[in-house]
C-alpha atoms as a PDB file:
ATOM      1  CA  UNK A   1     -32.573  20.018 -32.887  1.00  0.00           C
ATOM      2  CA  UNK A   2     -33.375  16.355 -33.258  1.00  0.00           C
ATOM      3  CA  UNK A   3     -34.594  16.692 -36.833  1.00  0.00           C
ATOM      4  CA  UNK A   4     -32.080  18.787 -37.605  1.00  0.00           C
ATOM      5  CA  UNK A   5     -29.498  15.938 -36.689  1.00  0.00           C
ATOM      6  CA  UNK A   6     -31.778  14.041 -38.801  1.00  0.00           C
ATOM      7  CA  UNK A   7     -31.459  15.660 -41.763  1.00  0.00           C
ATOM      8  CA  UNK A   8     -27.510  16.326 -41.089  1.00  0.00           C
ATOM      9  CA  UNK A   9     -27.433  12.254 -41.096  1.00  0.00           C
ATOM     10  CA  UNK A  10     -29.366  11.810 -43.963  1.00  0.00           C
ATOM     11  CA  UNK A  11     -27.144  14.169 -46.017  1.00  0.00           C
ATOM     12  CA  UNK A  12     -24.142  12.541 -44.913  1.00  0.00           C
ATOM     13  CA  UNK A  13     -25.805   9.181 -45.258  1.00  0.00           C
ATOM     14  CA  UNK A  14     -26.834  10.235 -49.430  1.00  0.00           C
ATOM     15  CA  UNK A  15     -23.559  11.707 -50.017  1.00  0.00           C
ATOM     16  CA  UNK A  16     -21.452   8.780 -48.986  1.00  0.00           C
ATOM     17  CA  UNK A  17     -23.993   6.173 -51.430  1.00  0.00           C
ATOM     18  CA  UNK A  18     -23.387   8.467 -53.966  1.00  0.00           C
ATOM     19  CA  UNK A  19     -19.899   8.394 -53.405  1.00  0.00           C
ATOM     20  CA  UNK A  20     -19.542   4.671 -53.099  1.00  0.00           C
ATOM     21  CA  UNK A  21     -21.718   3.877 -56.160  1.00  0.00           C
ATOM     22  CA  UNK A  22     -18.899   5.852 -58.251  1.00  0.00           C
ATOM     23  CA  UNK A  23     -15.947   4.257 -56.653  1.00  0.00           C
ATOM     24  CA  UNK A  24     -14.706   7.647 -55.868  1.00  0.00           C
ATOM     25  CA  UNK A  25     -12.515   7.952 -53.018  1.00  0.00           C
ATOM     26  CA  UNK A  26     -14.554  10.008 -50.566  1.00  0.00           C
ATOM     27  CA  UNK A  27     -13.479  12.704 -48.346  1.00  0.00           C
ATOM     28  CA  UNK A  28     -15.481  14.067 -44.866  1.00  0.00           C
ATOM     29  CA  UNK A  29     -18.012  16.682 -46.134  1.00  0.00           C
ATOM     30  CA  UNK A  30     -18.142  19.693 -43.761  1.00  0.00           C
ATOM     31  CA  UNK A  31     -20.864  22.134 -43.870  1.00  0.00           C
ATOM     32  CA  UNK A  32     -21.198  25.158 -45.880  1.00  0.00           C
ATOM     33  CA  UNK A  33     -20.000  27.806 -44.314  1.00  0.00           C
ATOM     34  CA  UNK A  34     -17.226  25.983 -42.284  1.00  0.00           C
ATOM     35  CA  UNK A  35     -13.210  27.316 -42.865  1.00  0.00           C
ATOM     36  CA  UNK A  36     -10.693  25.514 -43.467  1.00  0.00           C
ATOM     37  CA  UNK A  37      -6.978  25.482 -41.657  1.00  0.00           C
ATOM     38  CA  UNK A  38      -5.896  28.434 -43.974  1.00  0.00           C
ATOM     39  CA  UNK A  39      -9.402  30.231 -43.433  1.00  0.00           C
ATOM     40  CA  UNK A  40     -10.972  29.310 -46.689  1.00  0.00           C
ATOM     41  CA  UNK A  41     -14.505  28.344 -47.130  1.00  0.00           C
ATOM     42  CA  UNK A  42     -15.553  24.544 -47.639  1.00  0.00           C
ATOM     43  CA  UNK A  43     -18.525  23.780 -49.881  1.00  0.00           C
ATOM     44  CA  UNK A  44     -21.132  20.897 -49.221  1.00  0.00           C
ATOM     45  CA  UNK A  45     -20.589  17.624 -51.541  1.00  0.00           C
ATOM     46  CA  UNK A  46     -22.715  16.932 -54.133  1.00  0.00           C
ATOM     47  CA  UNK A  47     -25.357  14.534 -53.607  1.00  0.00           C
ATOM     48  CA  UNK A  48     -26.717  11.617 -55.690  1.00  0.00           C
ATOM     49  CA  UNK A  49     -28.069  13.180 -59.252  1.00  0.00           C
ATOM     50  CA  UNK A  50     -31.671  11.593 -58.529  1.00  0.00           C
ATOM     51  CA  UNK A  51     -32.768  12.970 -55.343  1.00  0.00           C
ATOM     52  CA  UNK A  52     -33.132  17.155 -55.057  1.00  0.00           C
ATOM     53  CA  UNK A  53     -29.703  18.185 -52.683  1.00  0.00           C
ATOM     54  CA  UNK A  54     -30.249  18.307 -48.922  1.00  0.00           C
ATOM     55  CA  UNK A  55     -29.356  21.661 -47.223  1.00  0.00           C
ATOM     56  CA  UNK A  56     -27.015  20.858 -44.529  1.00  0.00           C
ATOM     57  CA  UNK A  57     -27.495  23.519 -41.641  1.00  0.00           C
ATOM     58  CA  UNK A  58     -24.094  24.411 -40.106  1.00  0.00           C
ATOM     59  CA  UNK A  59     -23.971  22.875 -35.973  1.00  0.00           C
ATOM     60  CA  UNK A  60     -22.469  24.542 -32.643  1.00  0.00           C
ATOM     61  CA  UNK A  61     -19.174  22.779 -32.476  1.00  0.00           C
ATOM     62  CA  UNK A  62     -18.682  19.907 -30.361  1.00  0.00           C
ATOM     63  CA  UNK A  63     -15.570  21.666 -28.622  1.00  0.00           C
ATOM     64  CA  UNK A  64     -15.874  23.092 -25.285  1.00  0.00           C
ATOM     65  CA  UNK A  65     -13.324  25.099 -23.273  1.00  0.00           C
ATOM     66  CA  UNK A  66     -11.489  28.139 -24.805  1.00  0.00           C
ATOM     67  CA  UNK A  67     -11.137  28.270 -28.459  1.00  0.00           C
ATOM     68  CA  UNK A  68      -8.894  30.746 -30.331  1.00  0.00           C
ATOM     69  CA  UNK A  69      -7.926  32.431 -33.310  1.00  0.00           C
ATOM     70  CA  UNK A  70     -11.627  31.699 -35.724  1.00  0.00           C
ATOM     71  CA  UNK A  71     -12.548  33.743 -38.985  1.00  0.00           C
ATOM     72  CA  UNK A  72     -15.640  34.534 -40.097  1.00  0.00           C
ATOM     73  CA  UNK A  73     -16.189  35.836 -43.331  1.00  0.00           C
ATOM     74  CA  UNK A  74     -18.709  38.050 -44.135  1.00  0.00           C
ATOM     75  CA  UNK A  75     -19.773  40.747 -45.772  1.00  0.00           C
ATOM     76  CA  UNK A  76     -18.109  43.400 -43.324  1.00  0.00           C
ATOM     77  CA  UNK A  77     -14.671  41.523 -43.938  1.00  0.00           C
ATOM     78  CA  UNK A  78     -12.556  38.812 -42.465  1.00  0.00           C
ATOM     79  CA  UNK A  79     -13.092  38.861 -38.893  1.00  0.00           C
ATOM     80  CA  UNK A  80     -11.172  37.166 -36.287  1.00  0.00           C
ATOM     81  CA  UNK A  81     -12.240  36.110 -32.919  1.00  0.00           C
ATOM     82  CA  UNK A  82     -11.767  33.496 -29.869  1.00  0.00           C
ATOM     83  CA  UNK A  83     -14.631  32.172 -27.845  1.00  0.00           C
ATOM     84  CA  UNK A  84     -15.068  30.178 -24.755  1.00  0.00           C
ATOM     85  CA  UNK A  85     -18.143  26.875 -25.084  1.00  0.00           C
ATOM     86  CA  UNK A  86     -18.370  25.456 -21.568  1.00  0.00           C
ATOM     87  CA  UNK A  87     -17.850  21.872 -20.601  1.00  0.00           C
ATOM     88  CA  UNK A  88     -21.307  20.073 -21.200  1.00  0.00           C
ATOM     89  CA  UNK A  89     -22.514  22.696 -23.403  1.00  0.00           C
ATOM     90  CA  UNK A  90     -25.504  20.839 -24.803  1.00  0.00           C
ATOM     91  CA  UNK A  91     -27.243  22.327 -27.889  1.00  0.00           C
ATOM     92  CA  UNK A  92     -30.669  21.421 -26.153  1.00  0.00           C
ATOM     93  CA  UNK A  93     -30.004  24.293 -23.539  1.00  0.00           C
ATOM     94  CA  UNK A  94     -29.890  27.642 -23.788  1.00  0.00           C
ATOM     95  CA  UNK A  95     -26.627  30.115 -22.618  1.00  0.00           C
ATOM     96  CA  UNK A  96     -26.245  33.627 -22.393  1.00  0.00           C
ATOM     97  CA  UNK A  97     -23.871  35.292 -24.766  1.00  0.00           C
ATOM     98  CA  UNK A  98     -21.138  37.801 -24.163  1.00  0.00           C
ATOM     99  CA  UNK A  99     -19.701  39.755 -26.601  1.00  0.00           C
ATOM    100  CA  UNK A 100     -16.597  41.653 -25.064  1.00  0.00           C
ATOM    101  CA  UNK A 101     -14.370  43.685 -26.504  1.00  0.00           C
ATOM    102  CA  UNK A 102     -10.876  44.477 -25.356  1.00  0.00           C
ATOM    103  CA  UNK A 103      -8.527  48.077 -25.588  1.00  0.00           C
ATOM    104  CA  UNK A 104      -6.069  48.853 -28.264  1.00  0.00           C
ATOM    105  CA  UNK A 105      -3.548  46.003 -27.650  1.00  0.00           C
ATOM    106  CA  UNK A 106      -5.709  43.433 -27.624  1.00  0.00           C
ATOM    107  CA  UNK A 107      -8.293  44.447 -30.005  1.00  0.00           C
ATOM    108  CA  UNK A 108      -6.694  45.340 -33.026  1.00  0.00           C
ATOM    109  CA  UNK A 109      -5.672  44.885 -35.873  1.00  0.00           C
ATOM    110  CA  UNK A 110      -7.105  41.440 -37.121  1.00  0.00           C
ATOM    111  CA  UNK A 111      -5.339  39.236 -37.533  1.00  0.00           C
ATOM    112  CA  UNK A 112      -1.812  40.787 -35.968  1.00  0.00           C
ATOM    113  CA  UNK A 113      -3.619  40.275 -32.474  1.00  0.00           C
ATOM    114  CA  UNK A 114      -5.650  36.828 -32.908  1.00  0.00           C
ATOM    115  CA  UNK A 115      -6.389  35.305 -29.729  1.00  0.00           C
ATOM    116  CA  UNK A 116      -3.732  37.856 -28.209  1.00  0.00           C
ATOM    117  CA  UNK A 117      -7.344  38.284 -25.546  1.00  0.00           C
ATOM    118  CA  UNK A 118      -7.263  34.561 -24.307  1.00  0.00           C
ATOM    119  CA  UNK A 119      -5.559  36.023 -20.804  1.00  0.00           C
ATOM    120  CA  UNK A 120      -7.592  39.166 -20.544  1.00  0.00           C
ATOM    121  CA  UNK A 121      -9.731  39.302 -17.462  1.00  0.00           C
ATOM    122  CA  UNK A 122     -12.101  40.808 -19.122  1.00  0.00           C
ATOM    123  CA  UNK A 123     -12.735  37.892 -21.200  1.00  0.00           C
ATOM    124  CA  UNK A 124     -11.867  34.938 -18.425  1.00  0.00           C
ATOM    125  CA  UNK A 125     -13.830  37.036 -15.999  1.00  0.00           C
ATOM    126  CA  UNK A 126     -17.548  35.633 -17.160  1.00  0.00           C
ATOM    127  CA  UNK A 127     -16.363  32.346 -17.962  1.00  0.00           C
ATOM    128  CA  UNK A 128     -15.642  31.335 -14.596  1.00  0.00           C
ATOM    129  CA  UNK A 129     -18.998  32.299 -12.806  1.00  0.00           C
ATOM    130  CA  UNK A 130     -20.893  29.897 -11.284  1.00  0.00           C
ATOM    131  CA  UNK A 131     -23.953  30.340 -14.379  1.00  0.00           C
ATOM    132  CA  UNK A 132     -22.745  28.782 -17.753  1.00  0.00           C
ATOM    133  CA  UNK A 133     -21.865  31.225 -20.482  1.00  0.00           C
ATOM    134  CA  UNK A 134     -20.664  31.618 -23.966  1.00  0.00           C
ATOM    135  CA  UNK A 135     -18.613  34.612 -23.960  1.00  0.00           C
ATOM    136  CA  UNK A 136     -16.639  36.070 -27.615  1.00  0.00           C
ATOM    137  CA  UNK A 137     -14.263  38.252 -27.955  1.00  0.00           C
ATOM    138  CA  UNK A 138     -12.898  39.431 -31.211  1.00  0.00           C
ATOM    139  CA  UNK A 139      -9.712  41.407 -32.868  1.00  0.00           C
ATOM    140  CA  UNK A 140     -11.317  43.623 -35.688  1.00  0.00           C
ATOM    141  CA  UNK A 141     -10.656  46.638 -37.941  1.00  0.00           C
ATOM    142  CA  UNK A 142     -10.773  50.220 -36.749  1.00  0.00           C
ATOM    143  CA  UNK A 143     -12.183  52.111 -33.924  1.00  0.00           C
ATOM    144  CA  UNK A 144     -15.271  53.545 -36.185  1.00  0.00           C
ATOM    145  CA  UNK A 145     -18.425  52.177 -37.735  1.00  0.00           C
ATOM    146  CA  UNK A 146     -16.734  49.147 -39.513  1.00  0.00           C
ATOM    147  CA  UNK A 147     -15.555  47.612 -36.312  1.00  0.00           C
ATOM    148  CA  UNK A 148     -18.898  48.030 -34.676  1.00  0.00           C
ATOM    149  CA  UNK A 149     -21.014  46.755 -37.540  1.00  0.00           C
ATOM    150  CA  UNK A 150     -18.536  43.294 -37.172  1.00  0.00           C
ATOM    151  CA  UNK A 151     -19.152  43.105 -33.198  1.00  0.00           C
ATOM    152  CA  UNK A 152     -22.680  42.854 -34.785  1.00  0.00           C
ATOM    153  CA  UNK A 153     -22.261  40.324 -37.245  1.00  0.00           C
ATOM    154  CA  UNK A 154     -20.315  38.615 -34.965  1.00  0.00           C
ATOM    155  CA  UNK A 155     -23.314  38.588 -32.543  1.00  0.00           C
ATOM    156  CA  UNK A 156     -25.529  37.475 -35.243  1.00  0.00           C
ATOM    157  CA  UNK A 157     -23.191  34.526 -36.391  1.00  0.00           C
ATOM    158  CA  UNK A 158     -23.697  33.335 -32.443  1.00  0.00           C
ATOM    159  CA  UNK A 159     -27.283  33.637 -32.730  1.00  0.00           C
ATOM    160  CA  UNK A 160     -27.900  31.996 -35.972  1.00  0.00           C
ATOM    161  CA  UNK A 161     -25.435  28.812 -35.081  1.00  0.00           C
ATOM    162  CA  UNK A 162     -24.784  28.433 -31.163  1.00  0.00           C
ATOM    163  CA  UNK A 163     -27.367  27.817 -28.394  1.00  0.00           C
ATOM    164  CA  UNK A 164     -28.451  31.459 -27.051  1.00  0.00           C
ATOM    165  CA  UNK A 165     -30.925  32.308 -25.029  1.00  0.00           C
ATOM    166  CA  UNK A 166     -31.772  35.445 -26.963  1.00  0.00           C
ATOM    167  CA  UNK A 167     -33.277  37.620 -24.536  1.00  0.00           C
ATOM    168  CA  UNK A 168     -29.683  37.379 -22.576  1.00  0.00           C
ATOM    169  CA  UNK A 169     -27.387  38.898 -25.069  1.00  0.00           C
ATOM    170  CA  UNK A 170     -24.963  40.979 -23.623  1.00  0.00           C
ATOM    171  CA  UNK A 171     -21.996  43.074 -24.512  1.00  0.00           C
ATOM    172  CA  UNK A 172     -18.995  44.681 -22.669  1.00  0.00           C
ATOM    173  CA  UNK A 173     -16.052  46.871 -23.675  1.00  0.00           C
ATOM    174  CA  UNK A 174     -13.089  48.430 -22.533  1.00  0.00           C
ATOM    175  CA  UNK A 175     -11.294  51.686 -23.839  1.00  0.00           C
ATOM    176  CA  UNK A 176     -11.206  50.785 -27.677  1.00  0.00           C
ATOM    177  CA  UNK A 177     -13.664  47.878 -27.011  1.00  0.00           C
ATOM    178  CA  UNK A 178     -15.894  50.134 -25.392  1.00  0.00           C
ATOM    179  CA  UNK A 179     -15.364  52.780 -28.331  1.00  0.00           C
ATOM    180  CA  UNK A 180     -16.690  50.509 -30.427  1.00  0.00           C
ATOM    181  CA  UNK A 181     -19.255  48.471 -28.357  1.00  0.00           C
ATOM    182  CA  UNK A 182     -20.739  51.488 -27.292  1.00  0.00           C
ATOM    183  CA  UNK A 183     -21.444  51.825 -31.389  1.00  0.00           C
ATOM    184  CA  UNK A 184     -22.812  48.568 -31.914  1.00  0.00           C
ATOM    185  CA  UNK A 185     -25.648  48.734 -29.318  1.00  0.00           C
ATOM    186  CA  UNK A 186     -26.446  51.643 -30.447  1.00  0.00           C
ATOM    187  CA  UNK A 187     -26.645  50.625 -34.183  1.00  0.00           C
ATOM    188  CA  UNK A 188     -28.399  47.416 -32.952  1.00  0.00           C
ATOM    189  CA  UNK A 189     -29.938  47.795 -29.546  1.00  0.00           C
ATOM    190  CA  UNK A 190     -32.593  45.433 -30.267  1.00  0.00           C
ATOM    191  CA  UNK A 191     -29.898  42.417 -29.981  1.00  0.00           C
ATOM    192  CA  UNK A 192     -28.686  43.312 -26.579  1.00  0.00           C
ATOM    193  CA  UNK A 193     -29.928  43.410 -23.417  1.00  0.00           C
ATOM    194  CA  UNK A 194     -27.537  44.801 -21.064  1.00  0.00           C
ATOM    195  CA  UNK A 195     -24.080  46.229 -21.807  1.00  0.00           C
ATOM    196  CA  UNK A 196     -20.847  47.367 -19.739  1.00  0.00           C
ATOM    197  CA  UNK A 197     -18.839  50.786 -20.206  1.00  0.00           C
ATOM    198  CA  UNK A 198     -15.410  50.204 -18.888  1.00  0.00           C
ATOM    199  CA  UNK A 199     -13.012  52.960 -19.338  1.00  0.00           C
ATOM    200  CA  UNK A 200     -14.233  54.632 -22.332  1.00  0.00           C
ATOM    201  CA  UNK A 201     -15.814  57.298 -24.388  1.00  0.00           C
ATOM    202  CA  UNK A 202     -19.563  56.620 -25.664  1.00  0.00           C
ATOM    203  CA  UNK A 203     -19.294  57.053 -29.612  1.00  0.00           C
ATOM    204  CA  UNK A 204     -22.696  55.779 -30.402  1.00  0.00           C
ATOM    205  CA  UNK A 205     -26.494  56.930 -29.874  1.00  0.00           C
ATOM    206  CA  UNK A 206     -28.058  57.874 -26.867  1.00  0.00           C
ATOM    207  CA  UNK A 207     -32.505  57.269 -27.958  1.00  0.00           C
ATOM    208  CA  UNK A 208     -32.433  53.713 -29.748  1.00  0.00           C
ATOM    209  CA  UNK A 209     -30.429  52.429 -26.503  1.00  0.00           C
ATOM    210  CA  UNK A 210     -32.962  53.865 -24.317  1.00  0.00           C
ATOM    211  CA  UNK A 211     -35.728  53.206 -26.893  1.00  0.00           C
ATOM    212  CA  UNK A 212     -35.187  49.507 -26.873  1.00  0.00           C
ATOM    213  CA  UNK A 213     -34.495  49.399 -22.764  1.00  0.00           C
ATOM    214  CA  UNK A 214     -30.700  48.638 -22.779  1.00  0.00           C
ATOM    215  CA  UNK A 215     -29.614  48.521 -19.215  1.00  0.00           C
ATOM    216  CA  UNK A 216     -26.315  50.184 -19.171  1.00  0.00           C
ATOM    217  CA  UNK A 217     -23.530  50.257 -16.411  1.00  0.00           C
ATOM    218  CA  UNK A 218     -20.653  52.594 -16.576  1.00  0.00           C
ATOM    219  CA  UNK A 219     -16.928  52.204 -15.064  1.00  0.00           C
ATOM    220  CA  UNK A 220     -14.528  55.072 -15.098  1.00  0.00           C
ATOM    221  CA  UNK A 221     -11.925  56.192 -12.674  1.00  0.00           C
ATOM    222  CA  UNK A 222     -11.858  59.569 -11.278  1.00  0.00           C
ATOM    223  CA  UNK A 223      -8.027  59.875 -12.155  1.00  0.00           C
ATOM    224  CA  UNK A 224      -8.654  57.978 -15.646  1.00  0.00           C
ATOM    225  CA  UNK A 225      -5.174  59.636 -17.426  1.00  0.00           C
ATOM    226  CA  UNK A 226      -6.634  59.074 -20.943  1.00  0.00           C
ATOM    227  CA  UNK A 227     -10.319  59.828 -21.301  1.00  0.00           C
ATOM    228  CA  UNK A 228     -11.108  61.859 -18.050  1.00  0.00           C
ATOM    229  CA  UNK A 229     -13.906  61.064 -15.631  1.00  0.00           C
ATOM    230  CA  UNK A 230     -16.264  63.324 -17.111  1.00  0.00           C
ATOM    231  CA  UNK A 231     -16.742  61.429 -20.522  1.00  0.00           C
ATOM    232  CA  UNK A 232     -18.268  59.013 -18.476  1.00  0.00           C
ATOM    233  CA  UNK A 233     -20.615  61.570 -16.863  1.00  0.00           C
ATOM    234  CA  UNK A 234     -21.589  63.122 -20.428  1.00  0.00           C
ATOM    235  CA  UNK A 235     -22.810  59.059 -21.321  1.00  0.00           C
ATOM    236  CA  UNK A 236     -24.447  58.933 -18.477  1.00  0.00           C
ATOM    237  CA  UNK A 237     -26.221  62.232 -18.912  1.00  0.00           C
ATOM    238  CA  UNK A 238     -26.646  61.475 -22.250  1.00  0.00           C
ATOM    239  CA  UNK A 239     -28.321  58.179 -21.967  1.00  0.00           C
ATOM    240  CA  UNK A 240     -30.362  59.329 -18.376  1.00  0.00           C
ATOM    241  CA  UNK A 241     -32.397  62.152 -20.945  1.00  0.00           C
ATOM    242  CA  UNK A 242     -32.584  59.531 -23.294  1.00  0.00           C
ATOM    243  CA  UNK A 243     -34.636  57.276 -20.851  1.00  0.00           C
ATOM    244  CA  UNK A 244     -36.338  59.864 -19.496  1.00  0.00           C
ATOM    245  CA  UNK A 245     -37.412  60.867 -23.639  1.00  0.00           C
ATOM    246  CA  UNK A 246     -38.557  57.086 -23.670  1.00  0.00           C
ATOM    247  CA  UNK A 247     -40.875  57.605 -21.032  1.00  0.00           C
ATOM    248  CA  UNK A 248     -39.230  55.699 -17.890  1.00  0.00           C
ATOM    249  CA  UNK A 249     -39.916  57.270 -14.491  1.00  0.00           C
ATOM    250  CA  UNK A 250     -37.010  58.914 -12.689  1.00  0.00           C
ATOM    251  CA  UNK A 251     -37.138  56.963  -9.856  1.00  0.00           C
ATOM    252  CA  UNK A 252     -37.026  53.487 -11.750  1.00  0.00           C
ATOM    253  CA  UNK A 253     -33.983  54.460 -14.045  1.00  0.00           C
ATOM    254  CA  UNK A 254     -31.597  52.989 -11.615  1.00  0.00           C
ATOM    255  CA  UNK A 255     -32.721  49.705 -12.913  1.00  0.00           C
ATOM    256  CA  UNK A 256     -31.074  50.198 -16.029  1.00  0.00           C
ATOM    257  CA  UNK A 257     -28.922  52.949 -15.816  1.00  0.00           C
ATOM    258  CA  UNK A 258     -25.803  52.580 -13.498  1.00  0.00           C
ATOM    259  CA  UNK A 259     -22.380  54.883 -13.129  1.00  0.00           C
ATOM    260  CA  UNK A 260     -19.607  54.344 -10.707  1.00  0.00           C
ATOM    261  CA  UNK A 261     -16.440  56.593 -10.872  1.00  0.00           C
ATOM    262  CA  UNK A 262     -14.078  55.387  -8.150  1.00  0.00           C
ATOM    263  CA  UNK A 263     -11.309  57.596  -6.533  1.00  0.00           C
ATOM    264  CA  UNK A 264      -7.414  56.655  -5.743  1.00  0.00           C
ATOM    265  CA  UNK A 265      -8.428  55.172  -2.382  1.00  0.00           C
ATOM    266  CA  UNK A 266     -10.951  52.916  -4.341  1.00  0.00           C
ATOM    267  CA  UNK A 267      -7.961  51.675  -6.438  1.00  0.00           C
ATOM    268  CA  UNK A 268      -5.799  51.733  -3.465  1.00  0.00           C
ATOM    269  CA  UNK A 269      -7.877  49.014  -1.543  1.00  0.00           C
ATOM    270  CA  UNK A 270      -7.504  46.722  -4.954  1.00  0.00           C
ATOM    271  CA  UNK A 271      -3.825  47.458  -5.183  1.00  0.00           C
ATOM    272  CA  UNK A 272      -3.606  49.892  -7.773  1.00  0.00           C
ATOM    273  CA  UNK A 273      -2.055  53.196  -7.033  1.00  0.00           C
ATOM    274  CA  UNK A 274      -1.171  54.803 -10.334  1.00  0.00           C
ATOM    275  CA  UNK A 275      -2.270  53.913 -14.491  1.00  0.00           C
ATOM    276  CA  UNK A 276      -5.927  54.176 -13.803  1.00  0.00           C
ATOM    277  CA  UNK A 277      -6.839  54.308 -17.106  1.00  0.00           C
ATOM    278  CA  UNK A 278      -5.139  50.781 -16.965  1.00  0.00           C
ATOM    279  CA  UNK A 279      -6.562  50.315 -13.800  1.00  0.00           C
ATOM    280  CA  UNK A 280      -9.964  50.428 -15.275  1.00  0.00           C
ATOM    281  CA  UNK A 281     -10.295  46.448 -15.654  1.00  0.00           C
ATOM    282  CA  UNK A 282     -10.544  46.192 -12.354  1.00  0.00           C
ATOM    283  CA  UNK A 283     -13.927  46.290 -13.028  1.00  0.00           C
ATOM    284  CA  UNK A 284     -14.227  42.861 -14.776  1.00  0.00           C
ATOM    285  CA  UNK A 285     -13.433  41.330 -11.088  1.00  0.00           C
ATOM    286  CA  UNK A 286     -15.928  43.193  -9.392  1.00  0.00           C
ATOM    287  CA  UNK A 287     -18.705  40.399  -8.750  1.00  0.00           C
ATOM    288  CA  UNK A 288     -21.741  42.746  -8.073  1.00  0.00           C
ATOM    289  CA  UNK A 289     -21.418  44.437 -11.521  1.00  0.00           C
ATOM    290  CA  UNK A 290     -21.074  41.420 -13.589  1.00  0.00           C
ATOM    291  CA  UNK A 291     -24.090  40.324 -11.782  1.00  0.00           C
ATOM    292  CA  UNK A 292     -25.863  43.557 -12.502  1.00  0.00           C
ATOM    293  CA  UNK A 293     -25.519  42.881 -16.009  1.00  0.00           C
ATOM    294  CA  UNK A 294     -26.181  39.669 -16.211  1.00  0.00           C
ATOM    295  CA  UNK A 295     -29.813  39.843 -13.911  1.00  0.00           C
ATOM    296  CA  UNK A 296     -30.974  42.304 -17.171  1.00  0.00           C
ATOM    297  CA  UNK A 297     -33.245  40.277 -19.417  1.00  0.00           C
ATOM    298  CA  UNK A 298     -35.265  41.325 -22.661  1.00  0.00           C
ATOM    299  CA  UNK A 299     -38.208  42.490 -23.491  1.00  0.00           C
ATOM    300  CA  UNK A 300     -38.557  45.562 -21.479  1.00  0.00           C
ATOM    301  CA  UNK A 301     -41.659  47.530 -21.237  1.00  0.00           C
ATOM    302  CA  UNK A 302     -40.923  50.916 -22.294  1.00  0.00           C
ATOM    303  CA  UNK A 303     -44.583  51.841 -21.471  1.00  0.00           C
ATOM    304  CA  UNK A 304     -43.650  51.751 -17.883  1.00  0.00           C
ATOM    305  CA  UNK A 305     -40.240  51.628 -17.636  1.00  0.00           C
ATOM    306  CA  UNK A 306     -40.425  48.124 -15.745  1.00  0.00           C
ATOM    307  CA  UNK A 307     -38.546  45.341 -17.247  1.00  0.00           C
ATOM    308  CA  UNK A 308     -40.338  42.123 -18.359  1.00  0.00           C
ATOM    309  CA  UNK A 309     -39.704  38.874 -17.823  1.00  0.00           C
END
């Protein structure tokens, strides 16, 4: 990181000579990469004409707290998202990442819904526990393979640019999120290490998430009005052969492999007594299950079944 500031200041440093020397008026170079106010992309300025030009490698930004409405554009589209940094995020450390993705009203479409997912439990939920986090949610394109493939860029934009601690890459979605979530860790389980299944049908794989050891919880009421309680029991089915096909003992698959379907009296105790479906994010205040997630750390060791460390 140091000599990466380094060679940030010694760009900056060139670039302003050069500018001086010309009596050009100069203006603030940003990074490549970097979008503008209207979402456009900012090139690098030139540098002097006698020195070879100094790739300037884009930073984490210096603001912390929650930040809405971002685009990224890449080669899957425009996509817009919101994040939360926390206070005294320092580049030097590394954070878990959270990729969460919320239902239909909150999801989609682009840019019709930016930052409509700033009051969402779902997405608040992880960034006040008492472990530092950066947590991302986005509003993206469909409920099909195009949305899932920009949860993944999106992950990979975090990766390449923010502090992560990569083996603590997590996901979470709920009813159109989880539509599409449950995609994306499938298409890339290698990126993820555990993910949450609130309220929603599995549209992806079953092997490559038991291949690469995703731990997997799934939330679904018993009286859930628009999917039905038994989608979730055909995931978890579904992903408990998989496992099993990977070669992890029965009796350790609880370690990555969880399913709770609550009844009325479940939702009764937390004040809910009708919309289940609705009712399903509930499960973003339940303390033990965002801890579940969050103890599940890659690699795994698929050998055994046993998780590494």
């Amino acid at each position: 990181m140091n000599d990466l500031r380094m060679r940030t200041s010694l760009a900056a440093l060139l670039t302003a000579t050069a500018l001086s020397a010309c009596g050009v008026p100069g203006q603030q170079a940003l990074p490549s990469g970097f979008a503008g106010a209207s979402g456009e992309t900012l090139p690098v300025e030139t540098t002097v004409s006698t020195l070879p030009p100094v790739t300037t490698e884009r930073l984490p930004a210096a603001k912390t707290g929650l930040i809405p409405e971002q685009i990224l554009q890449d080669e899957m589209g425009t996509i817009y998202y919101s994040y939360y940094l926390p206070e005294g995020y320092d580049p030097n450390e590394q954070y878990p990442l959270m990729m969460v993705m919320p239902g239909y009203d909150m999801m989609w479409f682009g840019e019709d819904s930016s930052g409509a997912n700033l009051d969402w439990q779902g997405f608040l939920c992880w960034t006040g526990l008492p472990e530092d986090m950066i947590v991302v949610s986005a509003q993206l394109t469909d409920w099909g393979e195009t949305s899932a493939r920009q949860a993944i860029a999106l992950t990979e934009y975090f990766l390449e640019n923010f502090s992560v601690a990569e083996n603590r890459v997590y996901a979470a979605g709920y009813s159109a999120g989880g539509e599409t979530m449950s995609q994306a860790v499938s298409l890339r389980p290698d990126l993820y290490a555990a993910y949450l299944h609130g309220a929603a049908q599995w549209d992806g794989e079953y092997a490559p998430v038991a291949e690469h050891g995703v731990a997997v919880y799934i939330f679904m009421a018993q009286g859930d009005e628009y999917y039905g309680v038994q989608r979730a029991w055909d995931a978890y089915n579904g992903l408990r052969d998989a496992y099993l096909a990977a070669g992890w003992p029965e009796e350790e698959l609880e370690s990555v492999l969880q399913i709770q379907t609550p009844d009325a009296a479940w939702f009764a105790q937390r004040g809910i007594t009708g919309n289940y479906h609705g009712g399903g994010n509930v499960v973003f205040g339940e303390t033990a299950v965002l801890d579940w997630i969050l103890r599940q750390e890659k690699p795994f060791t698929q050998s055994t079944g046993g998780q590494g460390t």
